[in-house]
C-alpha atoms as a PDB file:
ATOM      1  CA  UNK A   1     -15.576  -6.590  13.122  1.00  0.00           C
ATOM      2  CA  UNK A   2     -11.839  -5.876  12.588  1.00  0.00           C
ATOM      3  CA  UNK A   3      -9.208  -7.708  13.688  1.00  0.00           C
ATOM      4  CA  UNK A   4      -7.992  -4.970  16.252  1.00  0.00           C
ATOM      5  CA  UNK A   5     -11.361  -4.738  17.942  1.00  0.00           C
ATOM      6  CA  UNK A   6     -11.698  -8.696  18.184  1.00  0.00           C
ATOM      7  CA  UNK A   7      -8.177  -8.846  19.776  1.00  0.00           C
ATOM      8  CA  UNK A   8      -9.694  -5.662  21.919  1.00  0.00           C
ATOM      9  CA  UNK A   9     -12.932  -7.445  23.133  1.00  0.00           C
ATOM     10  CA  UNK A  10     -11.145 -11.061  23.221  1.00  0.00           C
ATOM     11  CA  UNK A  11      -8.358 -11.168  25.821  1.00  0.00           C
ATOM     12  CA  UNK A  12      -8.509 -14.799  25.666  1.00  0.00           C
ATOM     13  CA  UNK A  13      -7.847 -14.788  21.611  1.00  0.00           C
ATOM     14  CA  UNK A  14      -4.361 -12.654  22.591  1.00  0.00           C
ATOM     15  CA  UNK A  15      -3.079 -14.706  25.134  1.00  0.00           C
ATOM     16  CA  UNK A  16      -3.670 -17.853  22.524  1.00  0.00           C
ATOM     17  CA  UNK A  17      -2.066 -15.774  20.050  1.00  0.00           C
ATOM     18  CA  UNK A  18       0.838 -14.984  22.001  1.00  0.00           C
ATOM     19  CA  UNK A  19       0.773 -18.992  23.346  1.00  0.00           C
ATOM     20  CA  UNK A  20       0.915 -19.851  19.752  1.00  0.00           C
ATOM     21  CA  UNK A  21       4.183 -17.708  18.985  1.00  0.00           C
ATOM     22  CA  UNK A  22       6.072 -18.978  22.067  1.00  0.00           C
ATOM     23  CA  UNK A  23       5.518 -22.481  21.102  1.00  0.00           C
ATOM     24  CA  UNK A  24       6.567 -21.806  17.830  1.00  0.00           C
ATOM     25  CA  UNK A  25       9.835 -20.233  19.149  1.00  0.00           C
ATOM     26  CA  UNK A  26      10.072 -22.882  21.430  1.00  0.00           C
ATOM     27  CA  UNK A  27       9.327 -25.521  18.719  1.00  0.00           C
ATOM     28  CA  UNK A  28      11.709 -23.517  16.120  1.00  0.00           C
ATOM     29  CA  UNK A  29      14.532 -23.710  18.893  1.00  0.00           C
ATOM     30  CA  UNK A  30      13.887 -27.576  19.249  1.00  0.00           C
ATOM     31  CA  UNK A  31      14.540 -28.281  15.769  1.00  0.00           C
ATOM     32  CA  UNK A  32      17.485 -26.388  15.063  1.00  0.00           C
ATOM     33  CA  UNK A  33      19.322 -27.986  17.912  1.00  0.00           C
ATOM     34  CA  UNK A  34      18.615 -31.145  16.139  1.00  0.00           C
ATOM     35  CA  UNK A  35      19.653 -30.283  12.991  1.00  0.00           C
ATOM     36  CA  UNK A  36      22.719 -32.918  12.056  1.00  0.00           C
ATOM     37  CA  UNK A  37      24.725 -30.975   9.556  1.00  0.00           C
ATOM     38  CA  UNK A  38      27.262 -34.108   9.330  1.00  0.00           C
ATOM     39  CA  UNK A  39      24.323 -36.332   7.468  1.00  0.00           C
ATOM     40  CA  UNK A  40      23.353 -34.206   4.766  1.00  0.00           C
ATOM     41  CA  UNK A  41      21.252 -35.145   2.530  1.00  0.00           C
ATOM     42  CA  UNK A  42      22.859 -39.021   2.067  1.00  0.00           C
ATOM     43  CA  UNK A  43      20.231 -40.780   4.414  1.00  0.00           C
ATOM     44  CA  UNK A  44      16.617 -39.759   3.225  1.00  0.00           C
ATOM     45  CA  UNK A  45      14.886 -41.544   6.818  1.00  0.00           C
ATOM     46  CA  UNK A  46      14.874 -40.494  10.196  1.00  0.00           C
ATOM     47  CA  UNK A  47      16.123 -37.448  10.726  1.00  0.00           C
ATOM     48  CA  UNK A  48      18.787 -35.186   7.928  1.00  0.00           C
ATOM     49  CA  UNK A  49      19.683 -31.840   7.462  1.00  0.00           C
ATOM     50  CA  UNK A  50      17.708 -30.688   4.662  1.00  0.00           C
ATOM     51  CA  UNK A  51      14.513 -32.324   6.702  1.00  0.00           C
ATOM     52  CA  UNK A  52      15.905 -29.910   9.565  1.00  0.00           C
ATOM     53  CA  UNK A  53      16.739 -27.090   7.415  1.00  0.00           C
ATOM     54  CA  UNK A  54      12.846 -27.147   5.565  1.00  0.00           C
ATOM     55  CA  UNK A  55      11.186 -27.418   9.137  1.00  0.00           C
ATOM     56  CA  UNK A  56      12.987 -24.304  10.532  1.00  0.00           C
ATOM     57  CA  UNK A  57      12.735 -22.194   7.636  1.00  0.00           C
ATOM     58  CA  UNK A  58       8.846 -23.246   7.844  1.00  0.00           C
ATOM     59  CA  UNK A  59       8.554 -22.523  11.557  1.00  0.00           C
ATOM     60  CA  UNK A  60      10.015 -18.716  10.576  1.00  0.00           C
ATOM     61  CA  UNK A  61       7.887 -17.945   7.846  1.00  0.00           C
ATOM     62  CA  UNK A  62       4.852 -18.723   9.896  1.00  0.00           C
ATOM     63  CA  UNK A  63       6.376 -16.617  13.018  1.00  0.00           C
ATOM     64  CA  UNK A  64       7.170 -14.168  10.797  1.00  0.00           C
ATOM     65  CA  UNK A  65       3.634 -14.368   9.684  1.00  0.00           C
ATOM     66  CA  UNK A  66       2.215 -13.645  13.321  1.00  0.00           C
ATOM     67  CA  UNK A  67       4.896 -10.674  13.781  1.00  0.00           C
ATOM     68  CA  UNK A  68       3.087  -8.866  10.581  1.00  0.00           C
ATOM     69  CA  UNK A  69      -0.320  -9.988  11.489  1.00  0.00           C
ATOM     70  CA  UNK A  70       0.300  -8.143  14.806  1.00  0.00           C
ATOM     71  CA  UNK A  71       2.091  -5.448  13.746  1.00  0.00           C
ATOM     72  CA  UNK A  72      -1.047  -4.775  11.323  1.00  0.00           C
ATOM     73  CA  UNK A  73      -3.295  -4.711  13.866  1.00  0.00           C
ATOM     74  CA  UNK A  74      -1.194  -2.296  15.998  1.00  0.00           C
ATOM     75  CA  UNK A  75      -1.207  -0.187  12.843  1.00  0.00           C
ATOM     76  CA  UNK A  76      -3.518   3.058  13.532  1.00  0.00           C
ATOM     77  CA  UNK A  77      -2.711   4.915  10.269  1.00  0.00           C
ATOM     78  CA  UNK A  78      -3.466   4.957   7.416  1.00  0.00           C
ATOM     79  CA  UNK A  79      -7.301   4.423   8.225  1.00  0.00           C
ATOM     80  CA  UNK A  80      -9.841   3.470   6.033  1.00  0.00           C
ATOM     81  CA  UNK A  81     -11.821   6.118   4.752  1.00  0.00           C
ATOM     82  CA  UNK A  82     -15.539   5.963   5.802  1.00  0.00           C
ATOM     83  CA  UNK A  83     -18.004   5.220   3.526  1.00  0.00           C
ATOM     84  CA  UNK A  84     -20.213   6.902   2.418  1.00  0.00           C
ATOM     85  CA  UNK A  85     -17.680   9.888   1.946  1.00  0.00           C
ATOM     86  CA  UNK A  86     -18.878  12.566   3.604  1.00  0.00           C
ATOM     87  CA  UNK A  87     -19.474  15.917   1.634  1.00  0.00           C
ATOM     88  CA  UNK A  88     -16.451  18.659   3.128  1.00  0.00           C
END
């Protein structure tokens, strides 16, 4: 089963997928708002700005992960070719 026809029979999988990337935003949003740029990196507990910094840049890869995961299941072309090749 491919990814495209799981996310075809499982409506339920896409709307925790799509769940998934608006927490993310959500969570990405939260985080940069409490980035303090005036601690730097001088006080290494609580909260700092390289702590702040790492967690957003974290939260975008992995969104940015779910945008190509999507967009490859979107993807029509190229297809695989079928196996065994048929004889032309």
């Amino acid at each position: 089963m491919t990814l495209r026809t799981a996310i075809q029979q499982s409506k339920l999988l896409t709307f925790v997928v799509l769940g998934a990337f608006v927490w993310l935003l959500l969570t990405l949003f939260d985080v940069a708002s409490t980035i303090d740029l005036a601690t730097g990196t001088t006080s290494f507990v609580g909260q700092n700005a390289l702590g702040g910094i790492a967690g957003v840049l974290v939260l975008a890869i992995v969104l940015g992960a779910l945008v190509v995961l999507y967009s490859e299941i979107t993807e029509s072309d190229p297809a695989p070719q079928s196996w065994p090749p048929s004889e032309e």
